[in-house]
Protein backbone atom coordinates (compact mmCIF):
# COMPACT_ATOMS: atom_id res chain seq x y z
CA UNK A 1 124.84 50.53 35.66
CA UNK A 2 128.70 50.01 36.83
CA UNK A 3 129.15 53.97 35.05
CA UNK A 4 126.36 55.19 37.42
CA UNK A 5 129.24 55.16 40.33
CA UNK A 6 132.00 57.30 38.65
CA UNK A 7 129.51 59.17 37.47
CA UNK A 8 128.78 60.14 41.21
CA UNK A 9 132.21 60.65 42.37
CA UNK A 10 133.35 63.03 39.20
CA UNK A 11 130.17 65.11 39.76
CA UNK A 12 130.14 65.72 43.58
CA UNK A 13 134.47 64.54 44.37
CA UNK A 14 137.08 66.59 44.25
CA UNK A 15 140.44 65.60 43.07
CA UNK A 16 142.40 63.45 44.87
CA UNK A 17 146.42 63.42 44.81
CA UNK A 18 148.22 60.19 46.20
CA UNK A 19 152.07 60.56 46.95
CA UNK A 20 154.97 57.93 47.97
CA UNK A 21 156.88 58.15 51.57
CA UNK A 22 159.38 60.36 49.65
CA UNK A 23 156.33 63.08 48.36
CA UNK A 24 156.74 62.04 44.97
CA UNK A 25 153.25 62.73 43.09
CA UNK A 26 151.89 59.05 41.94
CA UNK A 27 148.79 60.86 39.79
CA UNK A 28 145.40 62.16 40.78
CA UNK A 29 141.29 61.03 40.53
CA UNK A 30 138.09 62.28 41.77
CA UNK A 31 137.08 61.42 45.20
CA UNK A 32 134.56 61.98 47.91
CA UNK A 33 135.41 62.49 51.18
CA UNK A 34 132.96 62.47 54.59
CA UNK A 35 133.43 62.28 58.28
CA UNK A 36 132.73 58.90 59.67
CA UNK A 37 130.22 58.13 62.68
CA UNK A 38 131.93 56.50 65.76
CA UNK A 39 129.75 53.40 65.21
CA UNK A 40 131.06 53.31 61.09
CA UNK A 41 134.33 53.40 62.39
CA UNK A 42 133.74 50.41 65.23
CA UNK A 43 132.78 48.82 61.87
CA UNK A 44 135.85 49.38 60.09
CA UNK A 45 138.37 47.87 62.29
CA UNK A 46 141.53 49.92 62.09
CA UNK A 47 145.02 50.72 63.57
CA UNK A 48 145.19 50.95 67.38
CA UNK A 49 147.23 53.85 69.00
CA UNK A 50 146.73 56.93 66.96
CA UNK A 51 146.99 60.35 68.47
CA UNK A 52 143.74 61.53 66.73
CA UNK A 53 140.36 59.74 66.56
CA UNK A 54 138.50 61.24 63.54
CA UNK A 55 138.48 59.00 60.83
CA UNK A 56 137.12 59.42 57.11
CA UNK A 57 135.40 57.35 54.87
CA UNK A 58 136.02 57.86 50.83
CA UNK A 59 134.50 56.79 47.65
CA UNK A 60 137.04 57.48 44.64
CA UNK A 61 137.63 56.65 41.38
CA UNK A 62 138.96 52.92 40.77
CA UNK A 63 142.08 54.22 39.16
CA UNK A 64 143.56 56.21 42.07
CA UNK A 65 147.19 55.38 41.93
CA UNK A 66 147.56 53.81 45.38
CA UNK A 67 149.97 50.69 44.58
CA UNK A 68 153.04 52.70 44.34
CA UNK A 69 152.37 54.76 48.16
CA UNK A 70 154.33 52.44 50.24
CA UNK A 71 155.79 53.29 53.71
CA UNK A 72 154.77 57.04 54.76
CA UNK A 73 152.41 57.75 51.94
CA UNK A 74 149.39 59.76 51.90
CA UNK A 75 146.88 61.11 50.17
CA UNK A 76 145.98 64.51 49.32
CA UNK A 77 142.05 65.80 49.22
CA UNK A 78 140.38 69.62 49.56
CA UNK A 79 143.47 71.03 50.82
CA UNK A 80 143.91 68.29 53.73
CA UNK A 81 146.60 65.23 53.95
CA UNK A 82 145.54 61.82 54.83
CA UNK A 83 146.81 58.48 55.90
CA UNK A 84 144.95 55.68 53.99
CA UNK A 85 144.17 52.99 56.46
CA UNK A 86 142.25 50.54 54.29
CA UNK A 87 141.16 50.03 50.99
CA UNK A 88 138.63 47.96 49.96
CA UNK A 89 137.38 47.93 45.94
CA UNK A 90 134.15 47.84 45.37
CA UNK A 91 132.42 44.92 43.05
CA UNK A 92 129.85 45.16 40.83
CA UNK A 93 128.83 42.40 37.87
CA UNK A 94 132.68 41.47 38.30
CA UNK A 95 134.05 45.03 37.89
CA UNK A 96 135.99 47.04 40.49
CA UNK A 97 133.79 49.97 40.12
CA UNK A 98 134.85 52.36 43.08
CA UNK A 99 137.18 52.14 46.10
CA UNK A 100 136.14 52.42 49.72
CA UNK A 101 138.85 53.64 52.05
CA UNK A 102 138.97 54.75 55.47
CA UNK A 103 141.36 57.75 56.31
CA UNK A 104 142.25 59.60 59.07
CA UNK A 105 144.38 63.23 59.54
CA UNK A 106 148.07 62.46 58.44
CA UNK A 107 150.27 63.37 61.06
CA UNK A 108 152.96 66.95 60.17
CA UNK A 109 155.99 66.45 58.03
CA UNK A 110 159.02 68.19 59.10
């Protein structure tokens, strides 16, 4: 049963790239990627003060390098750059199975 999730996100994700502050490439995994309602976000609880609203939810692979991000880090998905804003890994029978994260549009790099 804990398969049946990354099973989902390597047949219908993309690949996901995760990079440090300095855009060093930390590795890659499959991910899914979908606009998030106003009333998800509300739900979510995130950072205050951001020049754009739209947010993202993902589903991606548990072993999606994200320790080694750090200060100005993002992640990479279908061609568009995003600030991770939480991460939450998802439990099943004991097993991190997937991780939820919220995203929203990283901002431009000079």
């Amino acid at each position: 049963m804990t398969e049946a999730f990354d099973w989902v996100i390597r047949s219908y994700g993309q690949e996901m790239t995760c990079y440090d502050g300095m855009g060093q490439e930390l590795g890659q995994a499959m991910a899914i990627v979908q606009p998030m309602t106003e009333a998800q976000w509300q739900h979510t609880a995130g950072a205050l003060g951001s020049d754009r609203t739209d947010r993202f939810r993902c589903l991606a692979q548990s072993q999606l390098p994200l320790d080694g991000m750090g200060e100005g880090g993002w992640v990479s998905w279908n061609g568009e750059d995003y600030e991770v804003m939480t991460v939450r890994p998802v439990l099943v029978a004991g097993r991190t199975t997937h991780l939820w994260m919220a995203l929203r549009p990283a901002r431009e790099r000079a």
